[in-house]
N, C-alpha and C. Protein backbone atom coordinates (compact mmCIF):
# COMPACT_ATOMS: atom_id res chain seq x y z
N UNK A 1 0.82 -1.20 0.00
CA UNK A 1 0.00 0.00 0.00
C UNK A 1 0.87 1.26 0.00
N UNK A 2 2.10 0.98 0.68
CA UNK A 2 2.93 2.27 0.79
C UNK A 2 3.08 3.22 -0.41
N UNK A 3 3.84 1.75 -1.77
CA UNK A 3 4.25 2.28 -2.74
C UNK A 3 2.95 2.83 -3.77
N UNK A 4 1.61 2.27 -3.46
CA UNK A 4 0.41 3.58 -4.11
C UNK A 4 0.68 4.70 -3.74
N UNK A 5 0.82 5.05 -2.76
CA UNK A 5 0.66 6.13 -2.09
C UNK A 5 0.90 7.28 -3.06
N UNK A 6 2.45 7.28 -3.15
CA UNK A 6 3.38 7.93 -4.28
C UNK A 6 2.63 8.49 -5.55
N UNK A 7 2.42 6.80 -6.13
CA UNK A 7 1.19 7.10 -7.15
C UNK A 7 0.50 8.32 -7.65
N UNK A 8 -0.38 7.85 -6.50
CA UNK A 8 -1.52 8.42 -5.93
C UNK A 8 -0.84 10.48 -6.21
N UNK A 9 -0.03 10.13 -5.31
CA UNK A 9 -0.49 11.44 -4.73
C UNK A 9 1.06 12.24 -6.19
N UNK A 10 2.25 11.76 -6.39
CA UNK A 10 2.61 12.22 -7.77
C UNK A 10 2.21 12.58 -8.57
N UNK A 11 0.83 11.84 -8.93
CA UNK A 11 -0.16 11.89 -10.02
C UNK A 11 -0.91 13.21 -10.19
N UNK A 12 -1.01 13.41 -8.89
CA UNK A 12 -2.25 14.33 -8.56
C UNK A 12 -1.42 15.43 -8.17
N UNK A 13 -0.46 15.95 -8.00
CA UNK A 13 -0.08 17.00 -7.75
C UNK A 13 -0.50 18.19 -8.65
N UNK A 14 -1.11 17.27 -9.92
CA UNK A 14 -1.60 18.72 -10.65
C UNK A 14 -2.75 19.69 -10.03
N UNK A 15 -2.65 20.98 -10.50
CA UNK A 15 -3.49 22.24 -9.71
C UNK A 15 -4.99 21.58 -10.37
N UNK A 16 -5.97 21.81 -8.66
CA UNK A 16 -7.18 21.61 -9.40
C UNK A 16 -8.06 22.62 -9.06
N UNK A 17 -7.35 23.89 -9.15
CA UNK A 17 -7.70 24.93 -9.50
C UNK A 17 -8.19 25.17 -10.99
N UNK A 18 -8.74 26.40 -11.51
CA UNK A 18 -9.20 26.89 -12.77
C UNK A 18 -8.46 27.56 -13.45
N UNK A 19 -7.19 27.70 -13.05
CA UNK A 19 -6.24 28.32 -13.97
C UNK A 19 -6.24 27.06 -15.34
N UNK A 20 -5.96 28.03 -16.59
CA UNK A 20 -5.36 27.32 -17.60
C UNK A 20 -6.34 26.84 -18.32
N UNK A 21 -7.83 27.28 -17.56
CA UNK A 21 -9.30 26.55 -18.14
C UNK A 21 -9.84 27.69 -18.52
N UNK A 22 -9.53 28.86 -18.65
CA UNK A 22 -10.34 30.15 -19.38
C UNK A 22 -10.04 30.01 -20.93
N UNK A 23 -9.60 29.65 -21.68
CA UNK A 23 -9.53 29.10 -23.02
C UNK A 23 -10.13 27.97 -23.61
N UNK A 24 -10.28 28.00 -24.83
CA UNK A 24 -10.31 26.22 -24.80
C UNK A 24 -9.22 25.80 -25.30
N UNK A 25 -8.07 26.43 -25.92
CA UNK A 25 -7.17 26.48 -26.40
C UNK A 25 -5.78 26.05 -24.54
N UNK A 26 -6.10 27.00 -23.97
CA UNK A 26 -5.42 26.55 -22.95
C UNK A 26 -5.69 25.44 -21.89
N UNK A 27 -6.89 25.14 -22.29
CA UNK A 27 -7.23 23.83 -21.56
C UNK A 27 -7.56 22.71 -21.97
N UNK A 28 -7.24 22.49 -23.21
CA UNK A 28 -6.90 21.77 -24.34
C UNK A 28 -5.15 21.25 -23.72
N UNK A 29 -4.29 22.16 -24.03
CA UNK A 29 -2.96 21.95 -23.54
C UNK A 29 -2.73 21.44 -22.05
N UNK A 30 -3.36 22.46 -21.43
CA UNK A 30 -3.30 21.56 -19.97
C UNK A 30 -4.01 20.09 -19.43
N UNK A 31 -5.07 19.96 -20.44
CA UNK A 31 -5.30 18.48 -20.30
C UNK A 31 -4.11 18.03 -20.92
N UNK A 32 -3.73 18.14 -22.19
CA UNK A 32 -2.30 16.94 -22.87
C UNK A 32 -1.58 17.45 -21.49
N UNK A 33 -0.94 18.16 -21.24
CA UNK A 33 0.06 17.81 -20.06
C UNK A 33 -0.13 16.75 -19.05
N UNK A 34 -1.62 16.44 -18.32
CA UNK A 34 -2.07 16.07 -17.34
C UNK A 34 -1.87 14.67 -17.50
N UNK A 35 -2.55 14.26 -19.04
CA UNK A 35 -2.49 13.22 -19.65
C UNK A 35 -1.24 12.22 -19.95
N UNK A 36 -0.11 13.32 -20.14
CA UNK A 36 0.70 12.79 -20.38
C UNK A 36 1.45 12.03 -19.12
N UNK A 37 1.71 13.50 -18.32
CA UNK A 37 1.80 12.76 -16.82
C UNK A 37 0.53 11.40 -15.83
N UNK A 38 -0.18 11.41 -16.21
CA UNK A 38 -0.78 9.85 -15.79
C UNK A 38 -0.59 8.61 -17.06
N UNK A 39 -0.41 8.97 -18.29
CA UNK A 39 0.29 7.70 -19.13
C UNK A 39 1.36 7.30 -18.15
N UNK A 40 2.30 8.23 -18.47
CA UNK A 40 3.91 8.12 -17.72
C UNK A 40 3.73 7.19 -16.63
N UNK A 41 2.72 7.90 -15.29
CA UNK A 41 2.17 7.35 -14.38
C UNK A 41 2.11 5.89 -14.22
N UNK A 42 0.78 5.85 -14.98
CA UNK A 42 0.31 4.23 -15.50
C UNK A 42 1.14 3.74 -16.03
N UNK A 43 2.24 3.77 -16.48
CA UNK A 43 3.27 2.91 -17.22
C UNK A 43 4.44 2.14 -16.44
N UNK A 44 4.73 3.02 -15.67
CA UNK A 44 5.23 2.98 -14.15
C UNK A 44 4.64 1.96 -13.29
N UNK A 45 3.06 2.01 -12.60
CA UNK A 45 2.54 1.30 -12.57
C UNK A 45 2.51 -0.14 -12.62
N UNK A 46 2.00 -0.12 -14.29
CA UNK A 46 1.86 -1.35 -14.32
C UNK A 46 3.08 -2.17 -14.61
N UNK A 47 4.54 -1.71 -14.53
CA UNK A 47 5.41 -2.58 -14.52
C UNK A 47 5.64 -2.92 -12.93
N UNK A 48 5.18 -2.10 -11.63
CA UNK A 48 5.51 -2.02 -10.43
C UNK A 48 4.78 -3.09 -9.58
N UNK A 49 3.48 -3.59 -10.41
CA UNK A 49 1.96 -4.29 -9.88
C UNK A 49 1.55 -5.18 -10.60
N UNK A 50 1.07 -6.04 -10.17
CA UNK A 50 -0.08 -7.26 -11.07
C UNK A 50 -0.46 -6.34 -11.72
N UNK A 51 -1.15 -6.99 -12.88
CA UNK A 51 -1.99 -6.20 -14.28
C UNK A 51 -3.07 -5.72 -13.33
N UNK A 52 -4.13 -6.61 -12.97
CA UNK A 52 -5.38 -6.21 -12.11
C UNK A 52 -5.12 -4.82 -11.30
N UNK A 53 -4.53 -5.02 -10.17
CA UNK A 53 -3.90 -3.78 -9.52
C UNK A 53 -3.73 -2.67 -9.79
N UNK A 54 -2.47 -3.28 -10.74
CA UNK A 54 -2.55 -2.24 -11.95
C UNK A 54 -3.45 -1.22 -12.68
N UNK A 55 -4.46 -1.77 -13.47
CA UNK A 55 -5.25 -1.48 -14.08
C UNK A 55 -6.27 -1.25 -12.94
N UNK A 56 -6.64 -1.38 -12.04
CA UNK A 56 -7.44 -0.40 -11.05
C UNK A 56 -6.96 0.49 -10.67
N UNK A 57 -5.64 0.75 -10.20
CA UNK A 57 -4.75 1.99 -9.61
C UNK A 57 -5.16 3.25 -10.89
N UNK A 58 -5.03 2.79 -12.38
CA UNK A 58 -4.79 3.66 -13.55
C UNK A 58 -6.36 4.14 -13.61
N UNK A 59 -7.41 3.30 -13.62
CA UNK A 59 -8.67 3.66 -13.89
C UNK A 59 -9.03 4.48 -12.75
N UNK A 60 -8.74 4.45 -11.52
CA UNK A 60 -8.93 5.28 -10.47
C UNK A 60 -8.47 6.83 -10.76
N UNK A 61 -6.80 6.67 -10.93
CA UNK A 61 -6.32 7.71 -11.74
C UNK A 61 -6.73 8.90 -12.77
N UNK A 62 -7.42 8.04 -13.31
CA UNK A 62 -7.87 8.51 -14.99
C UNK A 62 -9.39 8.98 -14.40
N UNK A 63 -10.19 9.01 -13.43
CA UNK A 63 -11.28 9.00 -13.34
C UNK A 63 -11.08 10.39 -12.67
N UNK A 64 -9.79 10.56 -11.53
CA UNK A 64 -9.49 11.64 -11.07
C UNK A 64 -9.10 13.31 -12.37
N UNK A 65 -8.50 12.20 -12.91
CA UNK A 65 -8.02 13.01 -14.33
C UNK A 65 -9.31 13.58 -14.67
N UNK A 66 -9.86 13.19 -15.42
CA UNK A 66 -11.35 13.48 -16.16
C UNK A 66 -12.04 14.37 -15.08
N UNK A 67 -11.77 14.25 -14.15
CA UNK A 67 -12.78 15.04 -12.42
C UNK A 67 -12.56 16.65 -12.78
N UNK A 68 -11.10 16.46 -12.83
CA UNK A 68 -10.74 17.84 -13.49
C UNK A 68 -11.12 19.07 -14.79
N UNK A 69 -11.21 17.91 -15.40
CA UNK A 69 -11.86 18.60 -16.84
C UNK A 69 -12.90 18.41 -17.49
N UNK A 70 -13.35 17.44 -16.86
CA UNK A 70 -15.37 17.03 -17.57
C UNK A 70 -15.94 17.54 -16.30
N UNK A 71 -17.32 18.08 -16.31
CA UNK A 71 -18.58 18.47 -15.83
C UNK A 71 -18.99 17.17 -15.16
N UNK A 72 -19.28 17.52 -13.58
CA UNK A 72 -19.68 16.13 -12.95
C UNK A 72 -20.68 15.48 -13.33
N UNK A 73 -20.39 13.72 -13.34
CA UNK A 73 -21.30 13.21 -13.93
C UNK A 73 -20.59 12.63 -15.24
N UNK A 74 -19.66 12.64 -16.00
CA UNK A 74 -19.14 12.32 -17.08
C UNK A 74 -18.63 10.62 -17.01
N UNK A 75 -19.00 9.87 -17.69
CA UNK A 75 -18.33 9.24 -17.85
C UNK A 75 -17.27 8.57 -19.01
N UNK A 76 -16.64 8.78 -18.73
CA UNK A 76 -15.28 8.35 -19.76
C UNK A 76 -15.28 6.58 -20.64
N UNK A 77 -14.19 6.67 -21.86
CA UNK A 77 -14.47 5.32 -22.08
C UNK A 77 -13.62 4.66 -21.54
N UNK A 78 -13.43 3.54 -21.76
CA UNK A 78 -12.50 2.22 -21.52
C UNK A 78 -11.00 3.06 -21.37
N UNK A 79 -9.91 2.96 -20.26
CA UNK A 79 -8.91 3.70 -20.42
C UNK A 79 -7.83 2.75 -21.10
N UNK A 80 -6.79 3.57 -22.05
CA UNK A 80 -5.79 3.11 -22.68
C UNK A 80 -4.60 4.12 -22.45
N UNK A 81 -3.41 3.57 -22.21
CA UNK A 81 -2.22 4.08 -21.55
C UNK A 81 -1.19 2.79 -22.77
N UNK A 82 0.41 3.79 -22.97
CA UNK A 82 1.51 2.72 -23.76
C UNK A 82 2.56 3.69 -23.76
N UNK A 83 3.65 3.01 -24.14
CA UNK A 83 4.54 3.95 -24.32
C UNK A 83 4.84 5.15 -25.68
N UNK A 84 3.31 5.41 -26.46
CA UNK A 84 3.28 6.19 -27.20
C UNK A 84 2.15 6.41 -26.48
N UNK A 85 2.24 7.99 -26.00
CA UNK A 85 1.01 8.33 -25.46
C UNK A 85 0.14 8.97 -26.73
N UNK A 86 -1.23 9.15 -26.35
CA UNK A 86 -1.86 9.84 -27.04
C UNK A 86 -2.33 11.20 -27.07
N UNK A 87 -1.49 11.93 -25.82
CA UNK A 87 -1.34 13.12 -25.92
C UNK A 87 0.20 13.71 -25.47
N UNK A 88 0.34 14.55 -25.90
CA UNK A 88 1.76 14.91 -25.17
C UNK A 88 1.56 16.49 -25.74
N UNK A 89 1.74 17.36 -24.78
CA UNK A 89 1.63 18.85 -25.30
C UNK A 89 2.97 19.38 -25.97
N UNK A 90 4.10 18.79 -25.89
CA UNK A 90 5.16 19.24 -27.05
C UNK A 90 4.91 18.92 -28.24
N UNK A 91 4.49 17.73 -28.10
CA UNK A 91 4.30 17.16 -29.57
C UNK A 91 3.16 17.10 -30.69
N UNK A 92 1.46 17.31 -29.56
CA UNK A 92 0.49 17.43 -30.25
C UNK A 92 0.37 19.25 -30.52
N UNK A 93 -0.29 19.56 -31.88
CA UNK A 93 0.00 20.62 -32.45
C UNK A 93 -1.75 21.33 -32.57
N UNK A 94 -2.17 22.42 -32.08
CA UNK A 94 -3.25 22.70 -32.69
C UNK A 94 -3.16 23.69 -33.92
N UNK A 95 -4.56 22.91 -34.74
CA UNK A 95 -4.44 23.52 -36.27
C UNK A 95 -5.84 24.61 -36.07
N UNK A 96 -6.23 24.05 -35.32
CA UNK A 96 -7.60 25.13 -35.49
C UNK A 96 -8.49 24.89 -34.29
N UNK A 97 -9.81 26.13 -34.02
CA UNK A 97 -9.65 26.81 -32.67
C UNK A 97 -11.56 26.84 -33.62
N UNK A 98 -12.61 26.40 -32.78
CA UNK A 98 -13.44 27.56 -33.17
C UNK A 98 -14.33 27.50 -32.45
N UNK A 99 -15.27 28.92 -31.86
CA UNK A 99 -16.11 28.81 -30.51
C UNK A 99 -17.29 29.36 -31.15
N UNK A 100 -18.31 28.89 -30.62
CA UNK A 100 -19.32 29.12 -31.67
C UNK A 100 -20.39 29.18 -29.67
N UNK A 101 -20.32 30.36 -29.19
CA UNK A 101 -21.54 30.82 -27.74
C UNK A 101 -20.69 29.69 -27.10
N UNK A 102 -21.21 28.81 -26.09
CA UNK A 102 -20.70 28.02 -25.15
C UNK A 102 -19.86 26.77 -25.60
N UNK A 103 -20.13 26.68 -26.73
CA UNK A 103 -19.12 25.49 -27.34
C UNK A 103 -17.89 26.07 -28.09
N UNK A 104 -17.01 24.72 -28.13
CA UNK A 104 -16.04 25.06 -28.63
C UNK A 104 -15.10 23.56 -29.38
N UNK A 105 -14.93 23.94 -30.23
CA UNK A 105 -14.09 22.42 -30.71
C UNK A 105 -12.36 22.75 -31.39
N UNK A 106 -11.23 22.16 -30.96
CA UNK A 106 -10.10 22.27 -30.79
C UNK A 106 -9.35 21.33 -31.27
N UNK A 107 -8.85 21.55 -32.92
CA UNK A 107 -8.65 20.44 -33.49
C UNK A 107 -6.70 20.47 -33.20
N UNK A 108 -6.89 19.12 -33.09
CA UNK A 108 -4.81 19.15 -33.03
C UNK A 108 -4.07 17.97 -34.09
N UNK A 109 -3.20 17.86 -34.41
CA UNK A 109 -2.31 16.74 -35.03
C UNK A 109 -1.37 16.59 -33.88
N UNK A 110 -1.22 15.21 -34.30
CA UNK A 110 0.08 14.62 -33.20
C UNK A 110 0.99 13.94 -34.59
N UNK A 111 1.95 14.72 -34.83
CA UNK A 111 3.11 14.33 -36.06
C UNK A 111 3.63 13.21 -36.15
N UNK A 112 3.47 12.30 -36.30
CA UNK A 112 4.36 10.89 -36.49
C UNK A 112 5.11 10.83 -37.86
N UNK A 113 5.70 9.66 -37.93
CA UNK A 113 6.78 9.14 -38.84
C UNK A 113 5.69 8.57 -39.64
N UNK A 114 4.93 7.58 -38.95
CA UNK A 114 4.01 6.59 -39.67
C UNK A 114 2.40 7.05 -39.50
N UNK A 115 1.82 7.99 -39.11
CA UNK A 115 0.58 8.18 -38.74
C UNK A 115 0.39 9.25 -37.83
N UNK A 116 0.30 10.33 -38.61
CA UNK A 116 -0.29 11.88 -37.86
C UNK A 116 -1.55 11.92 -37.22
N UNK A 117 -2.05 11.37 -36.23
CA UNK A 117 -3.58 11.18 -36.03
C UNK A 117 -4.18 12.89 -35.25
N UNK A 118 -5.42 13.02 -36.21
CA UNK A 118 -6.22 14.14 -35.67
C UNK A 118 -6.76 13.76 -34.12
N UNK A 119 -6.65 15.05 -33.63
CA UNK A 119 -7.78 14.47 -33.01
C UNK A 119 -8.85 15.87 -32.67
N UNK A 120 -10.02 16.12 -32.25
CA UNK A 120 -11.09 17.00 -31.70
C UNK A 120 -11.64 16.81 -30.65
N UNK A 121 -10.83 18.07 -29.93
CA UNK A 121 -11.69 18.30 -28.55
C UNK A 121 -13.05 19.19 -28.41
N UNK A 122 -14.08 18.85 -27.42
CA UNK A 122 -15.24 19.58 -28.31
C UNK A 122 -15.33 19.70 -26.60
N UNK A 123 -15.44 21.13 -26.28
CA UNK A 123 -15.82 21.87 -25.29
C UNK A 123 -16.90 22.45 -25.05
N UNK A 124 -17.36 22.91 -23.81
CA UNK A 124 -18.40 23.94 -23.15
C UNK A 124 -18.14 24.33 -22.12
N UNK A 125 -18.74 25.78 -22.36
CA UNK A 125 -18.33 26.45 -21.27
C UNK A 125 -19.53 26.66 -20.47
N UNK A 126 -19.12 26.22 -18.85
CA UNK A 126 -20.08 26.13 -17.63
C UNK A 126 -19.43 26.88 -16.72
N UNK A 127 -20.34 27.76 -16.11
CA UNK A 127 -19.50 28.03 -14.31
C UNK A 127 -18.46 28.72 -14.87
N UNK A 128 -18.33 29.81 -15.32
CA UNK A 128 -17.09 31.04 -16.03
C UNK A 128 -15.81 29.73 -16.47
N UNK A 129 -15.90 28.51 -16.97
CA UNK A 129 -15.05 27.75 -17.67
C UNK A 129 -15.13 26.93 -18.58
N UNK A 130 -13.98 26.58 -18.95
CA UNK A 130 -14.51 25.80 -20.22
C UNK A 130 -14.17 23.98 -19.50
N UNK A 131 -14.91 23.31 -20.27
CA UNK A 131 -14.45 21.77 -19.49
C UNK A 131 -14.63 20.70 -21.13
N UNK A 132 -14.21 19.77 -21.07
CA UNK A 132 -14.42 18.92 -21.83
C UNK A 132 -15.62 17.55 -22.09
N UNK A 133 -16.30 18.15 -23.62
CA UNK A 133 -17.50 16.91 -23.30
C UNK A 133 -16.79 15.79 -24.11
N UNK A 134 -16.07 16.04 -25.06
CA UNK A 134 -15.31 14.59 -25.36
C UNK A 134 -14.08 14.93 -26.52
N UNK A 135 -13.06 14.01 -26.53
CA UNK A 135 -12.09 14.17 -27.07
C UNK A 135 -12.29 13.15 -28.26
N UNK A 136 -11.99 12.79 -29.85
CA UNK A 136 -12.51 12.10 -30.84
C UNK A 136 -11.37 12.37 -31.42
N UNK A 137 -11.15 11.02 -32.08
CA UNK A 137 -9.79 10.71 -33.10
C UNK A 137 -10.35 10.80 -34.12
N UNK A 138 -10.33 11.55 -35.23
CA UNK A 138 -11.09 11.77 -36.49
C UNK A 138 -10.18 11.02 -37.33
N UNK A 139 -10.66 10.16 -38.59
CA UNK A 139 -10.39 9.80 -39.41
C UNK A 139 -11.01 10.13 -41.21
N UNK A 140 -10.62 9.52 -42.26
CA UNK A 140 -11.70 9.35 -42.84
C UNK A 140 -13.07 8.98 -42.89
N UNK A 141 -12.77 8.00 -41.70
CA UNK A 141 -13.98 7.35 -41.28
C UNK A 141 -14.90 7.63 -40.84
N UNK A 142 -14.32 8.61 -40.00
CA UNK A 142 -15.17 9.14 -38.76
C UNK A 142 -15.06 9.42 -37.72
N UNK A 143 -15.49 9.86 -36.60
CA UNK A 143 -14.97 10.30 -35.61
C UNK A 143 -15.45 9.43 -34.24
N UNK A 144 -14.34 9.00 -33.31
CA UNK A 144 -14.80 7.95 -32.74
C UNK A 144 -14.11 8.19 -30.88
N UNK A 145 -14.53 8.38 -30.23
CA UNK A 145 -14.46 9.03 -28.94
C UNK A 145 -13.63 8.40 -27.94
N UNK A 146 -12.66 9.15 -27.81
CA UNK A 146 -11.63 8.99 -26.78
C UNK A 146 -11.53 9.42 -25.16
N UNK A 147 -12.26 9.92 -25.02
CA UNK A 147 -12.00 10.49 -23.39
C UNK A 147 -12.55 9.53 -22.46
């Protein structure tokens, strides 16, 4: 139990204050940061723990994550964590920004060698902030929901 602890509380050192959430543009970025630091997290993790363990410590994690930036009541999908994260704020790039009254959608590329994947964050703003109703990997295909 000791070594959760760390976890736990490493994880969470992020501010869960409202700074960085008056944009959607800046709270777009401060989720990839957050994100990136609980991949990292969870990766850590699950080499430290049984898978099970594991994978409860991360979903606990990730639920705290989301607490932060979705409107209570949200529920998130199935969580996925690797050593290519799917966000990282150096590396994911936003191409476009557009707010249309309380919504807002925040498109980014993440540059690869083999596969630049879009993705769209689609915001609203509640309570003087903006929060996230879902994050979507767009393809040709279509757009298919990540948060």
């Amino acid at each position: 139990m000791k070594r959760l602890i760390p976890f736990v509380l490493g994880l969470f050192s992020l501010s869960q204050n409202a700074s960085g959430m008056d944009t959607p543009e800046s709270l777009v970025k401060s989720f990839q940061a957050d994100y990136l630091s609980w991949n990292n997290h969870a990766l850590k993790v699950d080499s430290a723990h049984a898978s099970i363990k594991a994978m409860e410590l991360a979903e606990e994690s990730y639920k705290k994550l989301l607490s932060k930036y979705t409107l209570p009541g949200f529920k998130g999908e199935p969580i996925a964590y690797g050593s290519e994260p799917a966000h990282d704020p150096q590396k994911e790039n936003i191409i476009s920004s557009a707010i249309n009254g309380d919504n807002a959608i925040v498109r980014t590329e993440f540059p690869k060698p083999y596969y630049s994947p879009i993705y769209e964050y689609h915001l609203v703003k509640a309570q003087g902030r903006w929060y996230l109703n879902q994050v979507y990997l767009v393809d040709d295909e279509g757009h298919y929901p990540g948060l």
